[in-house]
Protein backbone atom coordinates (compact mmCIF):
# COMPACT_ATOMS: atom_id res chain seq x y z
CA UNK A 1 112.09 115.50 123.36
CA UNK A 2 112.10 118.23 121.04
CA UNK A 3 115.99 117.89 120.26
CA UNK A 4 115.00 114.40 119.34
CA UNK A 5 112.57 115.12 116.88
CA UNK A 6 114.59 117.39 115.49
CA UNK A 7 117.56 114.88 114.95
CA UNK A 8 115.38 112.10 113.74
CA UNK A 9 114.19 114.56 110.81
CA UNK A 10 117.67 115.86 110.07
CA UNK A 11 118.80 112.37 109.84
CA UNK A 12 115.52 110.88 107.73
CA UNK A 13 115.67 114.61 105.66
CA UNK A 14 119.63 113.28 104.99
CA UNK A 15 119.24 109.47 104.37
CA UNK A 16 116.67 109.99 101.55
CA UNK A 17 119.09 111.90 99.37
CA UNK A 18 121.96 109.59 100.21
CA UNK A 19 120.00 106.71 99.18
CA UNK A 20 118.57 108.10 96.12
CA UNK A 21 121.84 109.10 94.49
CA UNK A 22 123.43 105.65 95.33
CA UNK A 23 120.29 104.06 93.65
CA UNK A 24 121.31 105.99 90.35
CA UNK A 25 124.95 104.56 90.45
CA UNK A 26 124.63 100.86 90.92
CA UNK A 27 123.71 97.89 88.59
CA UNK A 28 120.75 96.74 88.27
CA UNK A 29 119.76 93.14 86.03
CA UNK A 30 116.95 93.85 83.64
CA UNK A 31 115.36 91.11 81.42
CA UNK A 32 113.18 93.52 79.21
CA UNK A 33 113.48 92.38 75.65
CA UNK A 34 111.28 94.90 74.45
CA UNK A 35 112.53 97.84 75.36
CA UNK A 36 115.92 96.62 73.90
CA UNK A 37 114.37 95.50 70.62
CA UNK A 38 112.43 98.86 70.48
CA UNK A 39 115.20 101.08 70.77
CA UNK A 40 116.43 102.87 67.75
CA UNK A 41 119.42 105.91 67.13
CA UNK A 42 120.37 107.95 64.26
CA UNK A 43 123.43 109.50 62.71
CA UNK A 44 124.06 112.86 61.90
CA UNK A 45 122.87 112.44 58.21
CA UNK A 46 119.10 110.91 59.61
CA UNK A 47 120.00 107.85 58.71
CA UNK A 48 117.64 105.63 61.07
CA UNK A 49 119.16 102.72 63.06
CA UNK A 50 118.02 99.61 65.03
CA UNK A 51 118.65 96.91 67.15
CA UNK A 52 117.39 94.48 64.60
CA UNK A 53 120.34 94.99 62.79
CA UNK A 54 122.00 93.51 65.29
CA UNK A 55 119.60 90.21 65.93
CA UNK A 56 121.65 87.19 67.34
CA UNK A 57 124.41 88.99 68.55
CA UNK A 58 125.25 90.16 72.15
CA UNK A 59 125.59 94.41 72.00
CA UNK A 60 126.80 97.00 74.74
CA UNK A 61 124.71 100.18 74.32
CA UNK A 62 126.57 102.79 75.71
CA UNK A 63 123.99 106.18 76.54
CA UNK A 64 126.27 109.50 77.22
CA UNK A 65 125.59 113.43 76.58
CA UNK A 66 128.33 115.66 76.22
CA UNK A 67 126.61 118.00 78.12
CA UNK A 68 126.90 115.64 81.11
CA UNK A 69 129.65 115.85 83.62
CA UNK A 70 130.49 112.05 84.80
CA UNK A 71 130.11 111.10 80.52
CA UNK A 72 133.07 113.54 79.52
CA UNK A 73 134.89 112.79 82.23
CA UNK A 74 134.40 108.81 81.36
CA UNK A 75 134.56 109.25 77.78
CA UNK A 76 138.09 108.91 76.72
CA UNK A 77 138.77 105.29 79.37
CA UNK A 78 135.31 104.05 77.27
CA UNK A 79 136.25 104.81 73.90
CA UNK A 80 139.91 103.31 74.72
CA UNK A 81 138.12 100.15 76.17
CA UNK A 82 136.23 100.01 72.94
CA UNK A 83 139.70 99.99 70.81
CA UNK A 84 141.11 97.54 73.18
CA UNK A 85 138.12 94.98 72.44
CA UNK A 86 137.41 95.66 68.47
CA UNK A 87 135.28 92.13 69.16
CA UNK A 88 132.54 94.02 71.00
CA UNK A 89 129.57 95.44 69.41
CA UNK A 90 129.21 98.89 71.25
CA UNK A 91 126.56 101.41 70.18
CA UNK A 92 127.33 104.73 71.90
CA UNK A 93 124.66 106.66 71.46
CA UNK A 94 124.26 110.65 72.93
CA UNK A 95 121.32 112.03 74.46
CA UNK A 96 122.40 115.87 72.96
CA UNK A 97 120.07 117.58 71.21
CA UNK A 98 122.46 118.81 68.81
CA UNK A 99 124.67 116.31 67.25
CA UNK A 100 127.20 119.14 66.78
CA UNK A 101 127.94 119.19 70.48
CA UNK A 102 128.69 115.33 70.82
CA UNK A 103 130.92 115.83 67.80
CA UNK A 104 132.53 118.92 69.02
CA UNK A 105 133.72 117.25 72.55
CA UNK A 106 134.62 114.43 71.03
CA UNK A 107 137.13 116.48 68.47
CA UNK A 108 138.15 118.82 71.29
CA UNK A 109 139.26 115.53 72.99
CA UNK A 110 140.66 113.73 70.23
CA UNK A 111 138.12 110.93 70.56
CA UNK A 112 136.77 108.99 67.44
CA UNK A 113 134.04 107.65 67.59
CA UNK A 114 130.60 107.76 65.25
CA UNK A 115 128.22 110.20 66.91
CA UNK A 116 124.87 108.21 67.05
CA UNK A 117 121.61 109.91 68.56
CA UNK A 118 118.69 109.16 70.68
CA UNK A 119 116.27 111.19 72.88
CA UNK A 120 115.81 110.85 77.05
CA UNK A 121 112.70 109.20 76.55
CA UNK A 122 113.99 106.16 74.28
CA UNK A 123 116.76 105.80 76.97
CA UNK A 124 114.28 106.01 79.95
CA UNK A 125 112.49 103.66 78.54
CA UNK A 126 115.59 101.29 78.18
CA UNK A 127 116.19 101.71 81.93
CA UNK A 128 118.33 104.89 81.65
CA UNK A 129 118.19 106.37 85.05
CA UNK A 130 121.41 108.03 84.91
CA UNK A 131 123.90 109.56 82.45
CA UNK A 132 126.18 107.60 81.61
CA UNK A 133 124.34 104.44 81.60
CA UNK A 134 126.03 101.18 79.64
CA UNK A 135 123.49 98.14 79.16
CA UNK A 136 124.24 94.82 78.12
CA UNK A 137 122.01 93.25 75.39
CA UNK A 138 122.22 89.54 75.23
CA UNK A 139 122.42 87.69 71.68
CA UNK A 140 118.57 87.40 72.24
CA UNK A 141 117.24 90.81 73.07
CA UNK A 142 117.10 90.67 76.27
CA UNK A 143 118.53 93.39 78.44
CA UNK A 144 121.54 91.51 81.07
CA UNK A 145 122.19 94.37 82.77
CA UNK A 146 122.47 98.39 83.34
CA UNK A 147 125.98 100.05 84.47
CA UNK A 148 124.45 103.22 86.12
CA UNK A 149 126.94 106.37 86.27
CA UNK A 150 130.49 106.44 85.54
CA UNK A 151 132.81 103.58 85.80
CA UNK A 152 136.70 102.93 85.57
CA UNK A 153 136.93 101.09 81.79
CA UNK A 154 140.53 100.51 82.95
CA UNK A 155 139.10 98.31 86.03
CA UNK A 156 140.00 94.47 85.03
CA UNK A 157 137.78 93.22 86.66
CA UNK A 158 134.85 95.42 85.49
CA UNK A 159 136.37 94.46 81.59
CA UNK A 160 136.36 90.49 82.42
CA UNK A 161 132.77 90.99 83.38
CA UNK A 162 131.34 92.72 80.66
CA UNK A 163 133.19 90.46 78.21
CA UNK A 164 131.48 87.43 80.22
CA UNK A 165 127.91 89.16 80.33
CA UNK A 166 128.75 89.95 76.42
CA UNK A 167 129.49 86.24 75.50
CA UNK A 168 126.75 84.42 72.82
C-alpha cells in the first residue's frame, strides 16, 4: 500500500512539470485587441513606437532576448524567414535590458535586423508566456494567435500558415 502511494506521488510530482512546460510551447488563439493596441517598443535612440502606426494592417510581433537560449538558437531561420517574405510586417522586439546585448548577438551572428525594445511586463501582458513568443495581429487589432517557444521558420507548412493567419 505504501509502494503505491509512493508511485502515485512520483508519477503526479512528474506529470505536473511535464505538463507545464508543454503548456509554454504550444499555440494558443487570443482575441485581445487591447493588449495588442497597447503595446509599444523603442529603438536604441528612445525613439517611442506603436502599434497604431500600424492600424489596418495585419503585423507579426516577434518577442526574443538574446539572453535566451531557444531565441538565439531560432534567430538566424526567423530573420531569414523575414527576408524571404519582405511583404510581412514583423516587429521583433527584445526583452534585454541593454540594447547593446541584442545588437551584439545579432553582429556576432551576422544578423540584420533593427534592434527594437520592450520590457517582460508589456510582453506578459500581450500573452508572452515564453521566450520566444511570435503573435499574430490581425489588420484590426486583434491578437490571432501566440507561437509559444521556438519553431522551425524553414517548416512550410508553419510559413503557409502564418502567411494565411497574416492575410487582410
Amino acid at each position: 500500500m505504501q509502494y503505491r502511494f509512493i508511485y502515485i506521488f512520483i508519477m503526479f510530482m512528474t506529470f505536473i512539470p511535464v505538463q507545464a512546460h508543454a503548456f509554454s510551447f504550444t499555440d494558443l488563439v487570443g482575441g485581445s485587441k487591447s493588449e495588442s493596441v497597447a503595446f509599444k517598443w523603442q529603438d536604441l535612440d528612445g525613439k517611442s513606437y506603436n502599434m497604431a502606426q500600424h492600424a489596418g494592417k495585419p503585423v507579426l510581433i516577434h518577442l526574443w532576448a538574446s539572453w535566451c537560449p531557444a531565441c538565439r538558437d531560432e534567430m538566424p531561420a526567423f530573420t531569414n524567414w523575414l527576408n524571404q517574405h519582405p511583404e510581412v510586417i514583423a516587429i521583433p522586439v527584445s526583452l534585454d535590458r541593454n540594447g547593446k546585448d541584442a545588437v551584439d548577438f545579432l553582429k556576432a551572428n551576422n544578423l540584420e535586423m533593427t534592434v527594437l525594445l520592450s520590457d517582460e511586463v508589456q510582453a506578459r501582458n500581450l500573452g508572452a508566456r515564453a521566450l520566444p513568443t511570435t503573435i499574430v495581429v490581425a489588420a484590426d487589432g486583434t491578437i490571432k494567435r501566440h507561437y509559444r517557444g521556438a519553431h522551425n521558420w524553414a517548416d512550410e507548412n508553419l510559413s503557409k500558415q502564418l502567411l494565411n493567419e497574416l492575410q487582410p
